[in-house]
Protein backbone atom coordinates (compact mmCIF):
# COMPACT_ATOMS: atom_id res chain seq x y z
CA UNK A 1 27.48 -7.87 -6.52
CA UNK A 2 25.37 -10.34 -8.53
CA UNK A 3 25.57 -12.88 -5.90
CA UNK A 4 23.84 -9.92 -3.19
CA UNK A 5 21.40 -8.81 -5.74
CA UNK A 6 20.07 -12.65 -6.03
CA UNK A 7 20.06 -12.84 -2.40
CA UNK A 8 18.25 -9.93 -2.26
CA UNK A 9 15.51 -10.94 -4.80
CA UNK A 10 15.39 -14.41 -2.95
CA UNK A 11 14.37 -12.87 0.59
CA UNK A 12 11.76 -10.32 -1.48
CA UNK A 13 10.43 -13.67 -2.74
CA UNK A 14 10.29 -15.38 0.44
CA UNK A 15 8.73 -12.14 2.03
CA UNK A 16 6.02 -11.80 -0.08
CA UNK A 17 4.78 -15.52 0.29
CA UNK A 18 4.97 -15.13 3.59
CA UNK A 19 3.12 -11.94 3.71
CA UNK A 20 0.41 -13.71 1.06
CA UNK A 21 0.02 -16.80 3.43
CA UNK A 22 -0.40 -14.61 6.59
CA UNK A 23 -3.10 -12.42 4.63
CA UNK A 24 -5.14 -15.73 3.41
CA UNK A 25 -5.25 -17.14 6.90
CA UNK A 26 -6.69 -13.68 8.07
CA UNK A 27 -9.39 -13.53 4.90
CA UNK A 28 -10.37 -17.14 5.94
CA UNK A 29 -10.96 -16.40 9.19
CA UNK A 30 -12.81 -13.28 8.54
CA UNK A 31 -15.47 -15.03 6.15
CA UNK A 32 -15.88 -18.06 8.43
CA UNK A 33 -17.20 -15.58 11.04
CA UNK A 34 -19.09 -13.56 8.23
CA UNK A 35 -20.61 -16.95 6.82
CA UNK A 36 -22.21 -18.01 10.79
CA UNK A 37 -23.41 -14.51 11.33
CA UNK A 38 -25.38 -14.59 7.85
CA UNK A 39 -26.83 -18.19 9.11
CA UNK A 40 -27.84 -16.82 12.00
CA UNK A 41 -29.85 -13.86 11.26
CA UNK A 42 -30.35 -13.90 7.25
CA UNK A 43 -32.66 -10.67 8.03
CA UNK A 44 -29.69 -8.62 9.58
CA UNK A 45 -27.60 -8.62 6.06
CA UNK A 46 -31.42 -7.34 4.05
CA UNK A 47 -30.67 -3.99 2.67
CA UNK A 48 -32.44 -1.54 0.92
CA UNK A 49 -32.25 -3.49 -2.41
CA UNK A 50 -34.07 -6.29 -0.70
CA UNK A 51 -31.51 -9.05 -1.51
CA UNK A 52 -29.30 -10.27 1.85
CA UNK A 53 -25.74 -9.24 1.11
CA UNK A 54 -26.06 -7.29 -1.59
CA UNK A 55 -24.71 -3.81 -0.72
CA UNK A 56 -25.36 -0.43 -2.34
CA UNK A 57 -23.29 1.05 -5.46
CA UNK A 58 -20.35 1.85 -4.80
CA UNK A 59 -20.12 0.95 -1.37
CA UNK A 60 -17.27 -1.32 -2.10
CA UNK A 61 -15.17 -1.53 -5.05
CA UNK A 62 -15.37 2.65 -5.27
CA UNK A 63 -12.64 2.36 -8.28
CA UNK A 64 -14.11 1.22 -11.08
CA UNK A 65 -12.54 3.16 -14.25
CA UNK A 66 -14.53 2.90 -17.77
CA UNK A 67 -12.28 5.14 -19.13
CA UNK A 68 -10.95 4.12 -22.59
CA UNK A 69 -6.71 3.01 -23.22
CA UNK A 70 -5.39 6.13 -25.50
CA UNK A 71 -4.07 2.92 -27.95
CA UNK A 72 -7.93 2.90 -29.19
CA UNK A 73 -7.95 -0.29 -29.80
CA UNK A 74 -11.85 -0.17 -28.42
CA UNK A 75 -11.14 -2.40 -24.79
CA UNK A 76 -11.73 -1.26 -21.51
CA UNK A 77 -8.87 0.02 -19.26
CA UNK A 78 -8.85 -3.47 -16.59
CA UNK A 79 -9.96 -2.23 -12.96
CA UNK A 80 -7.75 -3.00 -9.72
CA UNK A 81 -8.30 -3.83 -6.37
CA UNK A 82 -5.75 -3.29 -3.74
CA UNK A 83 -5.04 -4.47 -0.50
CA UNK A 84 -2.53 -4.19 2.20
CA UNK A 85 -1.23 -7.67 2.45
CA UNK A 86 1.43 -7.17 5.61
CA UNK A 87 0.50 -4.41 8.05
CA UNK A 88 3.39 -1.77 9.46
CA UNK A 89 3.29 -2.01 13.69
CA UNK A 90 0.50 -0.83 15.54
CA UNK A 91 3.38 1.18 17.59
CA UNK A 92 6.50 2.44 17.08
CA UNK A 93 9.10 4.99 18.24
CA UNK A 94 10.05 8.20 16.34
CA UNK A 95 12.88 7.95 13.99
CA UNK A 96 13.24 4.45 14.53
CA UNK A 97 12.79 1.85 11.33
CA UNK A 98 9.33 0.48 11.58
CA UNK A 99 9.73 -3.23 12.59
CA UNK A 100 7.77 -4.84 8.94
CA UNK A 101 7.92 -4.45 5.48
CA UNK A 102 4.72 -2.85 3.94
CA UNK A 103 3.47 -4.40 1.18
CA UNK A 104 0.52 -3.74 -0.87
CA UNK A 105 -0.88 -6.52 -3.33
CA UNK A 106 -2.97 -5.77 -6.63
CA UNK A 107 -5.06 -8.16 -8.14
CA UNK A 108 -7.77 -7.56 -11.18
CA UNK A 109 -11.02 -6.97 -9.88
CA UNK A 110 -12.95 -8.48 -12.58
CA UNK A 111 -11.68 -11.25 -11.78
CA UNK A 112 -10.02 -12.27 -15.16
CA UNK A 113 -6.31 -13.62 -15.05
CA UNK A 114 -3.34 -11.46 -15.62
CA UNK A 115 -2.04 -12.27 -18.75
CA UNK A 116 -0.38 -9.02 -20.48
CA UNK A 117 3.42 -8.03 -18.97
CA UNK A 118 2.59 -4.69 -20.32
CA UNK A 119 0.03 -4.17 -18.10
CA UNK A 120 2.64 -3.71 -15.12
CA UNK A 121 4.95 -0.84 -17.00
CA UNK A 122 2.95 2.21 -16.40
CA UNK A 123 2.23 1.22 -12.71
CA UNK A 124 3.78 2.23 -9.74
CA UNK A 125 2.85 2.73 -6.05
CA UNK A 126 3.54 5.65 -3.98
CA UNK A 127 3.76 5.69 0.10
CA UNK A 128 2.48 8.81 1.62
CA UNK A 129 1.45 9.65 5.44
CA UNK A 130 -1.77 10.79 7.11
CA UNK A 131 -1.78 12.26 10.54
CA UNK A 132 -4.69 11.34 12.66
CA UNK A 133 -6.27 14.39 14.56
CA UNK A 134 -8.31 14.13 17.48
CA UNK A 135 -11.45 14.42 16.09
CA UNK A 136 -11.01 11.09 13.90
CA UNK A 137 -10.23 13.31 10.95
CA UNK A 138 -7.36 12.19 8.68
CA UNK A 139 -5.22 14.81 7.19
CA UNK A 140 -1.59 14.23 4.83
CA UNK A 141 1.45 15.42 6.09
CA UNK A 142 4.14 17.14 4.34
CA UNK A 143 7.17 14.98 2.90
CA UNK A 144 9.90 14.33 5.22
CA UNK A 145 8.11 12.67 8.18
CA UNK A 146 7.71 9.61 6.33
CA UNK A 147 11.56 8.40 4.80
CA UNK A 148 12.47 5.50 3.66
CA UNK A 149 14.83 3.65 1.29
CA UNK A 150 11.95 4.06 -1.02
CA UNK A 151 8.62 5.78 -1.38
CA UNK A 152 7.95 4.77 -4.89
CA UNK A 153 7.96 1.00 -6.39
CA UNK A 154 7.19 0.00 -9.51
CA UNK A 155 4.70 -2.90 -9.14
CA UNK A 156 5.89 -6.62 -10.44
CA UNK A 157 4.88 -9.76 -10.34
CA UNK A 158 6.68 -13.08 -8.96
CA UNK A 159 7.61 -15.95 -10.96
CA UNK A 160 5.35 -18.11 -12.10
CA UNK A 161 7.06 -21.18 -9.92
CA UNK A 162 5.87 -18.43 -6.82
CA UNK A 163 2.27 -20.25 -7.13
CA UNK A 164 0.47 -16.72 -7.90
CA UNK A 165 -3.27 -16.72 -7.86
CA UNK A 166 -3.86 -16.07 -12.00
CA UNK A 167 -5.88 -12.77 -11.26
CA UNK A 168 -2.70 -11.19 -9.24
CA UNK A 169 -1.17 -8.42 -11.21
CA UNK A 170 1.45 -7.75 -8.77
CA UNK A 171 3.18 -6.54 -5.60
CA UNK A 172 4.53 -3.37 -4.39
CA UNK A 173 6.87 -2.99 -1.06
CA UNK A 174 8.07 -0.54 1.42
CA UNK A 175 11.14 -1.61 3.86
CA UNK A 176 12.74 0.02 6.19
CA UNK A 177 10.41 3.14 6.71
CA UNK A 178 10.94 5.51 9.50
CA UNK A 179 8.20 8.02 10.72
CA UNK A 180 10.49 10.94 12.27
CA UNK A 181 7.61 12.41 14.77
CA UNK A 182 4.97 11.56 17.30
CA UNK A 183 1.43 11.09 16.56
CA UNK A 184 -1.07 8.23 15.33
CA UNK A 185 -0.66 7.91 11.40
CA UNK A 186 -1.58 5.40 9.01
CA UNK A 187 0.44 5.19 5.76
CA UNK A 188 -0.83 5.76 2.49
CA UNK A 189 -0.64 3.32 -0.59
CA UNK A 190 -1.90 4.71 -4.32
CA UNK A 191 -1.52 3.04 -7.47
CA UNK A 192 -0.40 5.61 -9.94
CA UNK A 193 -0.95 4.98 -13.65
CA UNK A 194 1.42 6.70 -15.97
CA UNK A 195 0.87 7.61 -19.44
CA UNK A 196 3.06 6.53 -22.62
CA UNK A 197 4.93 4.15 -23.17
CA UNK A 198 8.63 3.65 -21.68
CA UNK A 199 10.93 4.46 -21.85
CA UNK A 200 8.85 8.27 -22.72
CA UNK A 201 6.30 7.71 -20.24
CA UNK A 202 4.77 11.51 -18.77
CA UNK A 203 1.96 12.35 -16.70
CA UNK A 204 0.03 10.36 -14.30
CA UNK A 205 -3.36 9.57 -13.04
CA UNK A 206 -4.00 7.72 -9.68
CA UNK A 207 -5.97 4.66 -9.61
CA UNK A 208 -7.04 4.44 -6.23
CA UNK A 209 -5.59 4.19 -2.41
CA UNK A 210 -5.50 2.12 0.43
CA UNK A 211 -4.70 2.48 4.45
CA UNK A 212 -2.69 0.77 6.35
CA UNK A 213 -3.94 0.04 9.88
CA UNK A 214 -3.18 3.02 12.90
CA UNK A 215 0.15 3.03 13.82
CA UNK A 216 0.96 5.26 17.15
CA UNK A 217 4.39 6.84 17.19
CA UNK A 218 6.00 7.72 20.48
CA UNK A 219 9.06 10.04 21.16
CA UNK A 220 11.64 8.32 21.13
CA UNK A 221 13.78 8.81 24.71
CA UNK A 222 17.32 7.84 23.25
CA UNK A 223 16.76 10.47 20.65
CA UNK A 224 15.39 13.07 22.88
CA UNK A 225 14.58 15.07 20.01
CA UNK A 226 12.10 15.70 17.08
CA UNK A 227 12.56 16.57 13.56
CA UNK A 228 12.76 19.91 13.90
CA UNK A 229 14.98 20.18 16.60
CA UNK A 230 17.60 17.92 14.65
CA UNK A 231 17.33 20.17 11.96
CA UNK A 232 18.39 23.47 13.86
CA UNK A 233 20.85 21.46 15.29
CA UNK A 234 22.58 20.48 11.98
CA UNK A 235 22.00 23.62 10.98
CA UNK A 236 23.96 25.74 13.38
CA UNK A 237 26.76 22.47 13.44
CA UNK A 238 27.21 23.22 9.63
CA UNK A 239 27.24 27.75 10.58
CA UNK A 240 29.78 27.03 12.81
CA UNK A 241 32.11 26.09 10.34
CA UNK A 242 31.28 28.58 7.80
CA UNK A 243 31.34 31.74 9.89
């Protein structure tokens, strides 16, 4: 059992560089095309503040807790930003196991390096599912569509031999998840701050959430059914033996 459980960790490890490298080659990319736009038409980027590229409050960033620790001890609660760092399909088929691992990266926005392992113990990040209507609108959907062999993960940081950037406070993953019916979704990811200190921790506040990219489910033919109908099913499988 020990010698699975290392393997295990290993292949998280490996994952999440892999999912890191990916996302920095995407970022790169991105701001080289940001950085020749800017060159070529300074004026486009001019706001209302008057200064090119500076944006609005609260246009990005829109976390940005001031609230005080309950210790007291007079510093400010650190702020987060999160980011999806490896993207579930852009299709898949009901029921089936979604073909990536979602994982979800949090760094300190203020840009100052992680440097307390307390600050990961009253962390954790939650996977929900929104349901994309017609009209654009996104709206949650009730548990059970979205399974998985988890929903919650505490977030934690690799070793320091990993080659983390100093101002990463951790990771958070999702594998395996199935989405059980049809539609275009996009999963949820919120950072949920507990209160206390563990092993009494109680209560909760979230932090803030993230999207993943659309992701359009199909019915899938094999199956031939949806949720609901494999529900009744088991259900009058389990009345026949009962009655």
């Amino acid at each position: 059992m020990a010698d699975v459980a290392r393997r295990n960790l290993a292949a998280d490890h490996v994952g999440l560089r892999t999912a890191e490298a990916d996302y920095a080659r995407q970022v790169d990319r991105q701001r080289s095309r940001r950085v020749r736009t800017v060159e070529d038409d300074p004026g486009r980027y001019r706001g209302r503040f008057g200064t090119p590229g500076r944006r609005p409050p609260g246009s990005l960033g829109r976390h940005q807790p001031s609230a005080k620790p309950e210790s007291g001890v007079g510093e400010e609660t650190p702020s987060y930003t999160m980011e999806v760092i490896n993207q579930p399909p852009a299709s898949a088929r009901a029921g089936m196991i979604l073909g990536s691992t979602v994982t979800a990266r949090l760094r300190r926005s203020d840009g100052r390096p992680y440097t307390e392992a307390s600050e990961l113990a009253g962390l954790f990040a939650v996977a929900t599912l929104a349901v994309i209507g017609p009209d654009g609108a996104t709206e949650m959907v009730a548990p059970g569509v979205l399974t998985g062999p988890r929903l919650v993960d505490s977030v934690r940081r690799l070793p320091e031999s990993e080659g983390v950037a100093s101002d990463t406070v951790g990771y958070a993953s999702f594998p395996n998840l199935i989405i059980r019916q049809e539609g275009t979704y996009r999963i949820v990811i919120s950072l949920i701050r507990m209160g206390g200190t563990p092993p009494q921790m109680q209560g909760g506040s979230s932090v803030q959430a993230v999207y993943t990219r659309h992701i359009s489910v199909e019915r899938n033919p094999a199956s031939g059914m949806q949720l609901g109908e494999q529900s009744l099913i088991t259900l009058r499988w389990r009345d026949s033996f009962t009655e």
